[in-house]
Structure formats: C-alpha cells, structure tokens
Protein backbone atom coordinates (compact mmCIF):
# COMPACT_ATOMS: atom_id res chain seq x y z
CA UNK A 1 0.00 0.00 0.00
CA UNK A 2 1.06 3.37 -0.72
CA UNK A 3 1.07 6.33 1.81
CA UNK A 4 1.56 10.19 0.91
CA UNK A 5 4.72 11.16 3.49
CA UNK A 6 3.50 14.95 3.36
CA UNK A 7 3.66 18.05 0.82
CA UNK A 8 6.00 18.30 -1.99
CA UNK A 9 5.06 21.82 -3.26
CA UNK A 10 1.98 24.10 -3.42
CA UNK A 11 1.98 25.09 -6.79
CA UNK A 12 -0.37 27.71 -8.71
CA UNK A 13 -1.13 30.22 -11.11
CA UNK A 14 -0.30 33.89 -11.39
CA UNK A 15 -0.97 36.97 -13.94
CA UNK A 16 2.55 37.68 -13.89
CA UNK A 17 4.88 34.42 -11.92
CA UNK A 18 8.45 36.97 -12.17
CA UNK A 19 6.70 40.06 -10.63
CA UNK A 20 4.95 37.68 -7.85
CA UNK A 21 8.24 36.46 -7.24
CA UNK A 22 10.01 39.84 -6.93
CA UNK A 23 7.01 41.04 -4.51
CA UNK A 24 7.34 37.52 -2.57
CA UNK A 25 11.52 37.95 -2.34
CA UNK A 26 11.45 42.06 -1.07
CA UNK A 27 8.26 41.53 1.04
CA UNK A 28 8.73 38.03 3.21
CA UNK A 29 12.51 37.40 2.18
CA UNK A 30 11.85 34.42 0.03
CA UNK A 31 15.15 32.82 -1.87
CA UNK A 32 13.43 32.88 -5.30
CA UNK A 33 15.54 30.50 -7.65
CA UNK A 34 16.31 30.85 -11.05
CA UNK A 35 13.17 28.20 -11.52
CA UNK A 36 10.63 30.89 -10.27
CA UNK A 37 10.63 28.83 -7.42
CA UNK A 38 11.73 28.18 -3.59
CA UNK A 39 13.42 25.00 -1.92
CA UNK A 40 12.29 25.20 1.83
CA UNK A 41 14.62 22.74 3.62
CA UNK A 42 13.98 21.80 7.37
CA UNK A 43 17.34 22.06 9.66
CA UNK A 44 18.65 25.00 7.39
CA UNK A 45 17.62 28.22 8.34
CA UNK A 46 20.12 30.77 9.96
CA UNK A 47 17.57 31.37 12.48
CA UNK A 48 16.50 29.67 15.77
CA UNK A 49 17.39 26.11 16.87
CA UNK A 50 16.01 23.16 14.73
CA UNK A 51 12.65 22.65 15.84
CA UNK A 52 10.33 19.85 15.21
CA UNK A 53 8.33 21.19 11.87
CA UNK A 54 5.12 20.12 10.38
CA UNK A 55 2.58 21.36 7.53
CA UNK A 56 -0.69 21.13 7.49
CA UNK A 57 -3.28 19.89 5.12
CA UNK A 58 -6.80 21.10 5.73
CA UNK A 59 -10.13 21.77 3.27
CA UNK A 60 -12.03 24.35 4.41
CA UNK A 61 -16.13 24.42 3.41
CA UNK A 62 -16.72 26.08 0.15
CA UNK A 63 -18.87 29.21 1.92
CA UNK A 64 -15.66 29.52 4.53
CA UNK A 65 -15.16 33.55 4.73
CA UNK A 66 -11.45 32.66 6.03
CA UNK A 67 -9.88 33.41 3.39
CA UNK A 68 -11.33 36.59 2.62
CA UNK A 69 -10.81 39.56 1.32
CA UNK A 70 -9.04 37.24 -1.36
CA UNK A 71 -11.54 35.59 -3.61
CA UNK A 72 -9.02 32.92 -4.71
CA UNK A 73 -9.87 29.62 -3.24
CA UNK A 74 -6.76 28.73 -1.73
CA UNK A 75 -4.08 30.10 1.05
CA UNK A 76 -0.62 29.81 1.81
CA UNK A 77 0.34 29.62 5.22
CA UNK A 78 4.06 30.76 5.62
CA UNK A 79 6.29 29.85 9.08
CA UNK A 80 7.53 32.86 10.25
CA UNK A 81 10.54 33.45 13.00
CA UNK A 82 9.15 37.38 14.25
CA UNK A 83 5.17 37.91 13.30
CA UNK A 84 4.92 41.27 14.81
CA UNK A 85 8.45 42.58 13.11
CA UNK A 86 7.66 41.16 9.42
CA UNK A 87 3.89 42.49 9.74
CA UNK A 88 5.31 46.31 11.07
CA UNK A 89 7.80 46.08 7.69
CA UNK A 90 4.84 44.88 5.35
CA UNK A 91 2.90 47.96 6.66
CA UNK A 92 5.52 50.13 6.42
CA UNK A 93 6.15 48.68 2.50
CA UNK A 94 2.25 49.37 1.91
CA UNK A 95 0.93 46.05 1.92
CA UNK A 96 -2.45 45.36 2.86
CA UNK A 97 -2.51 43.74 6.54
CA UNK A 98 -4.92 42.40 8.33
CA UNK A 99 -5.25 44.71 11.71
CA UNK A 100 -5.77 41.27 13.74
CA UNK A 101 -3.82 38.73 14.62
CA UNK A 102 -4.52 35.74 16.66
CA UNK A 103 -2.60 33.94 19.45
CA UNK A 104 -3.54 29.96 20.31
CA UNK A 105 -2.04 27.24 21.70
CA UNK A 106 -1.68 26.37 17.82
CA UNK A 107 0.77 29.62 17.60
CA UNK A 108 0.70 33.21 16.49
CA UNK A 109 -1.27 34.34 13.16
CA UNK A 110 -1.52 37.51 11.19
CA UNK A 111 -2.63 37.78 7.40
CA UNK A 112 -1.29 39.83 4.79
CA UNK A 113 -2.81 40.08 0.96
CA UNK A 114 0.03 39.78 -1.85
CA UNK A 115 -0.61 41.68 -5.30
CA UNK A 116 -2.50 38.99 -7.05
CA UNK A 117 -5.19 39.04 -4.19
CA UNK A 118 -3.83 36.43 -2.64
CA UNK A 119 -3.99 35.90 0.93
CA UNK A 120 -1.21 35.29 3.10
CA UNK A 121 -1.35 33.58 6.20
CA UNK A 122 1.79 34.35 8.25
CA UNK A 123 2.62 31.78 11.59
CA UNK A 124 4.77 32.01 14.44
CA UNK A 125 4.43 28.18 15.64
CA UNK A 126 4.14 27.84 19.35
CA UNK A 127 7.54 26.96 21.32
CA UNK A 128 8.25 23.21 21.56
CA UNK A 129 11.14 21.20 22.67
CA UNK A 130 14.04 21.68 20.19
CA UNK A 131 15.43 18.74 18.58
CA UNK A 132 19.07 18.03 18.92
C-alpha cells in the first residue's frame, strides 16, 4: 500500500509568476531560484534552533469567509521566525494587513494580501522542545 509522506510543493497560477516572485523575495525574504521557485529545507535556516516542523493539510467548506478579502480559493500559510516585526515592515512597505492577529495554543497568526489578491497567512508556531 502506498502512503503520501506529506507536501511536496503548493503550486499555482499567477498573472505575472516573475513580478509575484520579486514582490514575494522584497516583502517576506523568500530565496526565489532561477526556476521561479523556492526550496524550503527543514534544519537549514540561519535562524533559531532546529525545531520539530510540520505542515498542514486542511479543506475548508466552500462558503468559509477565512480566506477573505481574497476571492481565490486557496491560502498559503508561511512559518515565520518574528510575526509582529515582518507584519510592522509589510505595513511600512504598503501592503495590505490584516489589523488582527490571533494567538492559540496552535501559535501566532496575522494575514497579509500579496498583489495577485492572494492571501497570506503568516505563523509564528508555538515553542516546543528543540530537537538536537
């Protein structure tokens, strides 16, 4: 029997994939490659200890108003090492942020819309027991 292991890649369209990528690189620091793309690899980052990491999978209902303002029917939900710093610089840049944010035993949330219309979750994961 065969068993999926976890997500490869969320992968979608965009009006214009180089300027997304540009707006994705200045505003949330991503390593755009050559490809158009970015390689997130656990264990690497130059910040923090390595930390036990998961991603989630999760439909939402059809009518689910989460997502909004974006009309798109999707989200991306980026990890995040300083919520309230990144969300004070995407203000300052002029990006649309959502005034609330939301602290759980699941983490620290904020939203943020990108130039396609896209909405952005951004997540500070809860502190766990680092991994040595």
């Amino acid at each position: 029997m065969k068993h999926v292991t976890g997500i490869g890649g969320i992968f979608f369209k965009a009006v214009d994939p180089e300027k997304l990528g540009a707006w994705y690189r200045k505003h949330l620091g991503l390593e755009v490659e050559e490809y158009g793309g970015v390689t997130f690899r656990e264990g690497e980052s130059p910040v923090g200890p390595k930390r036990q990491a998961y991603t989630v999978w999760s439909p939402f209902a059809a009518d689910s108003d989460y997502f909004a303002p974006s009309q798109k029917p999707f989200m991306i939900n980026f990890r995040v090492t300083d919520l309230d710093a990144l969300l004070a610089q995407l203000r300052r840049d002029g990006v649309t942020v959502d005034e609330r944010t939301e602290k759980s035993e699941f983490g620290y949330f904020g939203w943020a819309m990108d130039p396609e219309g896209n909405r952005i979750e951004l997540w500070k994961p809860p502190e766990v027991q680092t991994i040595s």
